[in-house]
PDB file of N, CA and C in Angstrom:
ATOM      1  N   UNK A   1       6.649   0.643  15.317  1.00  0.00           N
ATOM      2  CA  UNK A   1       6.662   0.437  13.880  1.00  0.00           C
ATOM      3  C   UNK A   1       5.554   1.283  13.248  1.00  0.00           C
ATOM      4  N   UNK A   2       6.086   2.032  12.137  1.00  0.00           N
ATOM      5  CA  UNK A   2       4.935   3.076  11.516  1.00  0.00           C
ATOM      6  C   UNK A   2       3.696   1.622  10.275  1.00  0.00           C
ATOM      7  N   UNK A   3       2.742   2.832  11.001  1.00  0.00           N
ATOM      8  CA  UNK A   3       1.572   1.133   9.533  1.00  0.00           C
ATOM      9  C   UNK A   3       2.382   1.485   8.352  1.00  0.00           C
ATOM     10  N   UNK A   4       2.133   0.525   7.885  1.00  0.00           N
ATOM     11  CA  UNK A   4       1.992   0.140   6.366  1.00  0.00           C
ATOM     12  C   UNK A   4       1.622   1.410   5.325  1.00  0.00           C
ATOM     13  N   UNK A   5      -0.046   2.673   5.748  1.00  0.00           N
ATOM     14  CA  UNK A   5       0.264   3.323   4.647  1.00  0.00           C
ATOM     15  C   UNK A   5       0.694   3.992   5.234  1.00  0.00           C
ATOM     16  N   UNK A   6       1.543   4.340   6.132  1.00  0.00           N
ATOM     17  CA  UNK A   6       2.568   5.736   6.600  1.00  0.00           C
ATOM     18  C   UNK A   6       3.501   5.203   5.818  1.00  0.00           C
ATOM     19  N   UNK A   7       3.713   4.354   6.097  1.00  0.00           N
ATOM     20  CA  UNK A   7       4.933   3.868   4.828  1.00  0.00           C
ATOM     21  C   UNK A   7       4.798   4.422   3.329  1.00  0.00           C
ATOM     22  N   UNK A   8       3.998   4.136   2.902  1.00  0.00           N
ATOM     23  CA  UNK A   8       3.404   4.395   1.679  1.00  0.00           C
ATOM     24  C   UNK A   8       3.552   5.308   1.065  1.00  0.00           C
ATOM     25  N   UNK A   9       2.699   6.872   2.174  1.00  0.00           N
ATOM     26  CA  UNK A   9       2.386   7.746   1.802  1.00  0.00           C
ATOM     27  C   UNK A   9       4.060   8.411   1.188  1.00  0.00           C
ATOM     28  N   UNK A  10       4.990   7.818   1.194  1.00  0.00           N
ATOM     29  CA  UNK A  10       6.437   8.540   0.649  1.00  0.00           C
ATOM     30  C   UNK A  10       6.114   8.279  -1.132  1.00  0.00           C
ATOM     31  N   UNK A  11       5.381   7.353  -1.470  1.00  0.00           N
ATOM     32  CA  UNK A  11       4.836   7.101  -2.645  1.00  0.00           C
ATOM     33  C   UNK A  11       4.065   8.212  -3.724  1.00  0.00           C
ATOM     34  N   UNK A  12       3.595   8.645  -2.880  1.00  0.00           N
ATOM     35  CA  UNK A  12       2.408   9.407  -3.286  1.00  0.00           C
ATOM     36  C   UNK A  12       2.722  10.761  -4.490  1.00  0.00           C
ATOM     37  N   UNK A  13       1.798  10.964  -5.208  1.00  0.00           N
ATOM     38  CA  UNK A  13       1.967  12.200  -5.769  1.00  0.00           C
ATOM     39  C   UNK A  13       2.874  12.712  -7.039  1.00  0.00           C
ATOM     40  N   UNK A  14       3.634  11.523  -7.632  1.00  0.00           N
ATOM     41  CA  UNK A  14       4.045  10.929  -8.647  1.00  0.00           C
ATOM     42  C   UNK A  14       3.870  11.893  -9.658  1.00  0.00           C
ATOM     43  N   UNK A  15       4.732  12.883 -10.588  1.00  0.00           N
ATOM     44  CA  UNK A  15       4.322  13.612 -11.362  1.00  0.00           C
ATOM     45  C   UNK A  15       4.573  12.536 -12.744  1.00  0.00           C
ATOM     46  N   UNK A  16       5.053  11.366 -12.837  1.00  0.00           N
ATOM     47  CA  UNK A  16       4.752  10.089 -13.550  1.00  0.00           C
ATOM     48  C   UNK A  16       4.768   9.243 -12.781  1.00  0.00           C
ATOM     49  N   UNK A  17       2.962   8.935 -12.942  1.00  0.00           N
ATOM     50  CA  UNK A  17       2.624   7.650 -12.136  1.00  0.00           C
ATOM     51  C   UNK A  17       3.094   6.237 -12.428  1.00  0.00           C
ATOM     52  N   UNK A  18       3.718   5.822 -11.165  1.00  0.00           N
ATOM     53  CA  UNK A  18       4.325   4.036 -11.399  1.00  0.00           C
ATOM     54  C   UNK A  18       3.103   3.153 -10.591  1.00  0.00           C
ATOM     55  N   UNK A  19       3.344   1.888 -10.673  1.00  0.00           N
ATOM     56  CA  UNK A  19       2.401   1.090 -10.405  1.00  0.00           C
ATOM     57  C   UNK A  19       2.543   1.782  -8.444  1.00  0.00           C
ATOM     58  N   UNK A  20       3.540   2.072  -8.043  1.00  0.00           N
ATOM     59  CA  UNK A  20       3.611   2.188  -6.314  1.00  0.00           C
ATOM     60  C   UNK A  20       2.850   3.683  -6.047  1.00  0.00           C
ATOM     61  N   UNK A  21       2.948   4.497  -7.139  1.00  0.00           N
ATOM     62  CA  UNK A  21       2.517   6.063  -6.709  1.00  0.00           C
ATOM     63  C   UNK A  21       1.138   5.885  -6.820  1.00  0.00           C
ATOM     64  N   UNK A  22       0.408   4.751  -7.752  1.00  0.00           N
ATOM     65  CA  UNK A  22      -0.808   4.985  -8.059  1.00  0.00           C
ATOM     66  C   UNK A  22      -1.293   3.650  -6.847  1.00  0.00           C
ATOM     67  N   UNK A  23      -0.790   3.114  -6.356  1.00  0.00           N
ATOM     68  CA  UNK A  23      -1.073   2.517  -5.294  1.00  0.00           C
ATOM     69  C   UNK A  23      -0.997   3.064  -3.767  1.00  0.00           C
ATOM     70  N   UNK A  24      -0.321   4.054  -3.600  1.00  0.00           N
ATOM     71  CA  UNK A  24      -0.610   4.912  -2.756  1.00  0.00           C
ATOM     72  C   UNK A  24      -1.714   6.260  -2.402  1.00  0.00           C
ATOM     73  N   UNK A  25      -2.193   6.529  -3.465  1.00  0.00           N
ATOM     74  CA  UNK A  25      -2.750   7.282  -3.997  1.00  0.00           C
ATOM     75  C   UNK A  25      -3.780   6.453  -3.671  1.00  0.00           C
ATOM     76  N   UNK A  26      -4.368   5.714  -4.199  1.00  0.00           N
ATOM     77  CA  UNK A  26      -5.729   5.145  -3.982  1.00  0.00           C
ATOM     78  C   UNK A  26      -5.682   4.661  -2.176  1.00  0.00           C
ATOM     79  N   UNK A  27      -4.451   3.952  -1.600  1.00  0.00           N
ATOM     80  CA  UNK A  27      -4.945   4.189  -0.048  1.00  0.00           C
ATOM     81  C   UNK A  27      -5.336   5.169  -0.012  1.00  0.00           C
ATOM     82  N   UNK A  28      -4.711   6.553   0.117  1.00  0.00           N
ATOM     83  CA  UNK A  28      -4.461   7.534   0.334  1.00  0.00           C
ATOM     84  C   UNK A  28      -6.243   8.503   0.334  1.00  0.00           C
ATOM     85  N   UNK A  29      -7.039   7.916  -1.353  1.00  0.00           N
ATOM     86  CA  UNK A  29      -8.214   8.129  -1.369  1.00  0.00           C
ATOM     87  C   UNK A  29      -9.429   7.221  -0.690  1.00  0.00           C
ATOM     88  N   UNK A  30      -8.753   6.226  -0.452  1.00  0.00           N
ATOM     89  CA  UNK A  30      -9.715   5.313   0.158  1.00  0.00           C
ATOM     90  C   UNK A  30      -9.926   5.282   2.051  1.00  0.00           C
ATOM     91  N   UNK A  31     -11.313   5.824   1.991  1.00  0.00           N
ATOM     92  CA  UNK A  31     -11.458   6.223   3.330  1.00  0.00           C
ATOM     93  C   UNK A  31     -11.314   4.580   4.445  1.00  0.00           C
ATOM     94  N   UNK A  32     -11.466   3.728   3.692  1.00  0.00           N
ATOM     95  CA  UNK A  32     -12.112   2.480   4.545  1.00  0.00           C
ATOM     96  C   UNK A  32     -10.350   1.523   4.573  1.00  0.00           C
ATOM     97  N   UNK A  33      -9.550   2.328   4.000  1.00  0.00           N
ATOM     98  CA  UNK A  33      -8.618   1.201   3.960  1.00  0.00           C
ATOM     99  C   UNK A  33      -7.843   0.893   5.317  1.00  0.00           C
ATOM    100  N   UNK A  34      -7.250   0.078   5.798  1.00  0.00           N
ATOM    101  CA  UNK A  34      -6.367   0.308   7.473  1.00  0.00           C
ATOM    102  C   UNK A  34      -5.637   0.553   7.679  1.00  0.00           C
ATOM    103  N   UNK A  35      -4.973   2.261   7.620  1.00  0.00           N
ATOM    104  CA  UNK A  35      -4.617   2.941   7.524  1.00  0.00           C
ATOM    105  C   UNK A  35      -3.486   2.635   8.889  1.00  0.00           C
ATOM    106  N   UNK A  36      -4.348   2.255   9.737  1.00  0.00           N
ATOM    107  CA  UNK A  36      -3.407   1.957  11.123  1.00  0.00           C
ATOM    108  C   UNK A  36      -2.636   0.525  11.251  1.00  0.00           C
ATOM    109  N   UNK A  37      -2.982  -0.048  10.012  1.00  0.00           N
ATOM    110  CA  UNK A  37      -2.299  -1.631  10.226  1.00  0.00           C
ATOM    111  C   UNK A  37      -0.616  -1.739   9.710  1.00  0.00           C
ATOM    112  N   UNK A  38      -0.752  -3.259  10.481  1.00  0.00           N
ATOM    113  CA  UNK A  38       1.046  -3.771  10.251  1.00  0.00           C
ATOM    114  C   UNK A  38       0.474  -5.088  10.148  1.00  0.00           C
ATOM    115  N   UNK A  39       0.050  -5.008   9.634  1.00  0.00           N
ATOM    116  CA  UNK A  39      -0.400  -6.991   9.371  1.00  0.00           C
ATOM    117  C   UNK A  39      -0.574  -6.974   7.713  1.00  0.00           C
ATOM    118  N   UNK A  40       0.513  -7.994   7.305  1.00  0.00           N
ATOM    119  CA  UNK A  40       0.360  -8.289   6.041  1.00  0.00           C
ATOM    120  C   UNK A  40      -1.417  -8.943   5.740  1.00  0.00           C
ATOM    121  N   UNK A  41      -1.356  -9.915   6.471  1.00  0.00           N
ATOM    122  CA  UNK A  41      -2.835 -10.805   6.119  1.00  0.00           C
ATOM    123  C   UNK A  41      -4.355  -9.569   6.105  1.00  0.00           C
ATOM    124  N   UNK A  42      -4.250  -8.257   7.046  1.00  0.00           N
ATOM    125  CA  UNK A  42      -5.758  -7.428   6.923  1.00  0.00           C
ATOM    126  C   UNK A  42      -5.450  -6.880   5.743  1.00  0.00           C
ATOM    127  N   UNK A  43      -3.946  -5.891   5.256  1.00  0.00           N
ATOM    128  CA  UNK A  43      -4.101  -5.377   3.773  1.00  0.00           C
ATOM    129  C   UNK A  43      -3.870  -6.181   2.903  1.00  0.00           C
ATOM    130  N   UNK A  44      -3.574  -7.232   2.639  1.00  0.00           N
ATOM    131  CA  UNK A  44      -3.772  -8.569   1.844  1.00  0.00           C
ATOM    132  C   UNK A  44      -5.015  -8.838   1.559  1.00  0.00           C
ATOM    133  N   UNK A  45      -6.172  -9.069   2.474  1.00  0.00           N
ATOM    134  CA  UNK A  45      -7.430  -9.396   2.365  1.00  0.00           C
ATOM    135  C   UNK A  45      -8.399  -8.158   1.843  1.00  0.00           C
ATOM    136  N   UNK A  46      -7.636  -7.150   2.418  1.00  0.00           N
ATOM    137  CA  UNK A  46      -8.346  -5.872   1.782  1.00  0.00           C
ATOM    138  C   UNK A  46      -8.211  -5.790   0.512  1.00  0.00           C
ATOM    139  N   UNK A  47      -7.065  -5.713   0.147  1.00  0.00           N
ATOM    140  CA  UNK A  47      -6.804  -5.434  -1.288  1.00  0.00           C
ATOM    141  C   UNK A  47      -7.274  -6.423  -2.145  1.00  0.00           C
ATOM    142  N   UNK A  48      -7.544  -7.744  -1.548  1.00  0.00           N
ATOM    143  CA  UNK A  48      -8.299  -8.776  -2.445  1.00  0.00           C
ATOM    144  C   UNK A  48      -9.178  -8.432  -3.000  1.00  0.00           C
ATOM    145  N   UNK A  49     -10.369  -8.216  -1.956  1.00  0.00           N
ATOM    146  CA  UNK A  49     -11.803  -7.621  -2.141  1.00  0.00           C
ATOM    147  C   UNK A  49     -11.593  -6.264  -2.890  1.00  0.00           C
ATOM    148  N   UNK A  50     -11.128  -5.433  -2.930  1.00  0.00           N
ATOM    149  CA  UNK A  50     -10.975  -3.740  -3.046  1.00  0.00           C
ATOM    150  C   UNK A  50     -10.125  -3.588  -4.182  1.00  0.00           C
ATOM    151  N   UNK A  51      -9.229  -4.562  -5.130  1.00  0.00           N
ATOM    152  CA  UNK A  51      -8.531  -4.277  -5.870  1.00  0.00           C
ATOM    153  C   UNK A  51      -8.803  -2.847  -6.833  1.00  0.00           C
ATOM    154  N   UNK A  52      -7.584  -1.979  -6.736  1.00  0.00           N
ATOM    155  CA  UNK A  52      -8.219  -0.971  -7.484  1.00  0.00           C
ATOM    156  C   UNK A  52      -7.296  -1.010  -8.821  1.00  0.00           C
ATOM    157  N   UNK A  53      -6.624  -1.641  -9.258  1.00  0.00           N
ATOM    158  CA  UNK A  53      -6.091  -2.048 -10.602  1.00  0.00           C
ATOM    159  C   UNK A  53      -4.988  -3.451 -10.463  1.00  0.00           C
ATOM    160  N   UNK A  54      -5.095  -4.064 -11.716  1.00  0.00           N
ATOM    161  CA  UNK A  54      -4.766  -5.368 -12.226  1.00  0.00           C
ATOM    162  C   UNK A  54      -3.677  -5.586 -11.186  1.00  0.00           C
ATOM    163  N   UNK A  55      -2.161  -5.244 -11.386  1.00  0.00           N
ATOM    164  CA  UNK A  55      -1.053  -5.262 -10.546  1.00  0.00           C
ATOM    165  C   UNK A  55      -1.243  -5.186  -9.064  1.00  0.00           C
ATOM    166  N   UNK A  56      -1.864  -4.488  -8.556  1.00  0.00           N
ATOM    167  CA  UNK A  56      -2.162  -4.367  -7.500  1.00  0.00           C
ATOM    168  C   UNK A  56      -1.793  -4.893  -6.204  1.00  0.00           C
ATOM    169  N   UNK A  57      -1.993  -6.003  -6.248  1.00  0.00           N
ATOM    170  CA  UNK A  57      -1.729  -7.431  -5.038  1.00  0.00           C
ATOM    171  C   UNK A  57      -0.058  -7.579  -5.447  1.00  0.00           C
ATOM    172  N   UNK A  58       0.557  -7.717  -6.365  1.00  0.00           N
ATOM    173  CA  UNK A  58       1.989  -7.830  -6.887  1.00  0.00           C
ATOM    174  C   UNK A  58       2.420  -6.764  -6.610  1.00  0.00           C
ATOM    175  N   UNK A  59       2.404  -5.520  -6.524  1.00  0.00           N
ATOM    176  CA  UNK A  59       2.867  -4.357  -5.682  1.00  0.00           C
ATOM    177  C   UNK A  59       3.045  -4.235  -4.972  1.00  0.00           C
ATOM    178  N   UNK A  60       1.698  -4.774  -4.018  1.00  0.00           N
ATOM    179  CA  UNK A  60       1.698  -4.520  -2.486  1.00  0.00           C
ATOM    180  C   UNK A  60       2.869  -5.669  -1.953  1.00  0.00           C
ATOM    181  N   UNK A  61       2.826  -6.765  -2.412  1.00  0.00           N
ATOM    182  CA  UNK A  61       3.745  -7.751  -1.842  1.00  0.00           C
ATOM    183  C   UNK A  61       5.451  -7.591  -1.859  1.00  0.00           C
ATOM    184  N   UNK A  62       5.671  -6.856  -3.112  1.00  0.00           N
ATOM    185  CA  UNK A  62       7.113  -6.002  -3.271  1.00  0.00           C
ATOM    186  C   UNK A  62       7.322  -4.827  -2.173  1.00  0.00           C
ATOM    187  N   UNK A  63       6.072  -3.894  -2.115  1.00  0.00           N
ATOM    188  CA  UNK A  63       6.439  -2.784  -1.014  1.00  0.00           C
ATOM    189  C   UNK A  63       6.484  -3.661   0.594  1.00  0.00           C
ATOM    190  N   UNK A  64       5.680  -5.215   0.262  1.00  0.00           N
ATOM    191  CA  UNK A  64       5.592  -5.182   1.863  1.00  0.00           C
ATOM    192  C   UNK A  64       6.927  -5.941   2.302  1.00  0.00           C
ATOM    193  N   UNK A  65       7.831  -6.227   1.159  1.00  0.00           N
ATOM    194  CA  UNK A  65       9.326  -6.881   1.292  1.00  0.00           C
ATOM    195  C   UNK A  65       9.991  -5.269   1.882  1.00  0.00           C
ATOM    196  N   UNK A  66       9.633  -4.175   0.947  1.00  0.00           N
ATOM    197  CA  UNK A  66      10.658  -3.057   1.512  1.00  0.00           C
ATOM    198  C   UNK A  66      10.033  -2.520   2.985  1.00  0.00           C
ATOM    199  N   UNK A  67       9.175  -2.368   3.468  1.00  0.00           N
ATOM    200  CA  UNK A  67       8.381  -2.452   4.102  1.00  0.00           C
ATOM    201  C   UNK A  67       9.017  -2.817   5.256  1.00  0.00           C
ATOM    202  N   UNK A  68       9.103  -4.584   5.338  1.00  0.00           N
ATOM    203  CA  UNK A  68       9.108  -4.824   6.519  1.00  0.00           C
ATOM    204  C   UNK A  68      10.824  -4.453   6.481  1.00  0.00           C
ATOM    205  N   UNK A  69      11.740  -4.690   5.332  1.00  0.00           N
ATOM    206  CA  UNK A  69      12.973  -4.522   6.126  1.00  0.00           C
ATOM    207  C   UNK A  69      13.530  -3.343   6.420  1.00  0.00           C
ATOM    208  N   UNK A  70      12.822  -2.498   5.305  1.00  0.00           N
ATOM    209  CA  UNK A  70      12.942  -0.616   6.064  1.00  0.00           C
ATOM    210  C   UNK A  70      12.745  -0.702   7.414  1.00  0.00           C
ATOM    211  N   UNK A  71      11.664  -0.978   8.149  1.00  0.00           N
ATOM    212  CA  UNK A  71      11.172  -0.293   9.376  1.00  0.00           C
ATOM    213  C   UNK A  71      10.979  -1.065  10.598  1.00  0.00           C
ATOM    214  N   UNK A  72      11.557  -2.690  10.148  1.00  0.00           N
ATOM    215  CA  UNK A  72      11.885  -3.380  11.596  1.00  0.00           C
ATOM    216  C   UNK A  72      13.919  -3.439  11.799  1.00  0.00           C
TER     217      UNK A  72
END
């Protein structure tokens, strides 16, 4: 199973940014994020602490619905 932001990174780069492009984008800039994970609960807890805009946590929980049924 590919992590979570390999998943992501299909997000990225948005020539109009949506709440998912600009949420990839900030993994993407963020050196400390877990880049190698598949666990809802470590980027859950990350993104708690680390929120980098309002929506944020409500994003991640929509991509982690496409997420898990894309890639299991």
């Amino acid at each position: 199973m590919k992590s979570f932001y390999h998943y992501m990174m299909r997000y990225r780069g948005a020539k109009q940014p949506t709440n998912q492009s600009m949420l990839a984008d900030w993994m993407f800039d963020d050196h400390d994020f877990p880049k190698h994970s598949t666990s809802y609960d470590e980027i859950s807890r990350y993104l708690e602490w680390n929120i980098p805009f309002t929506e944020a946590t409500q994003v991640f929980d929509m991509l982690w619905e496409e997420y898990i049924t894309n890639e299991n």
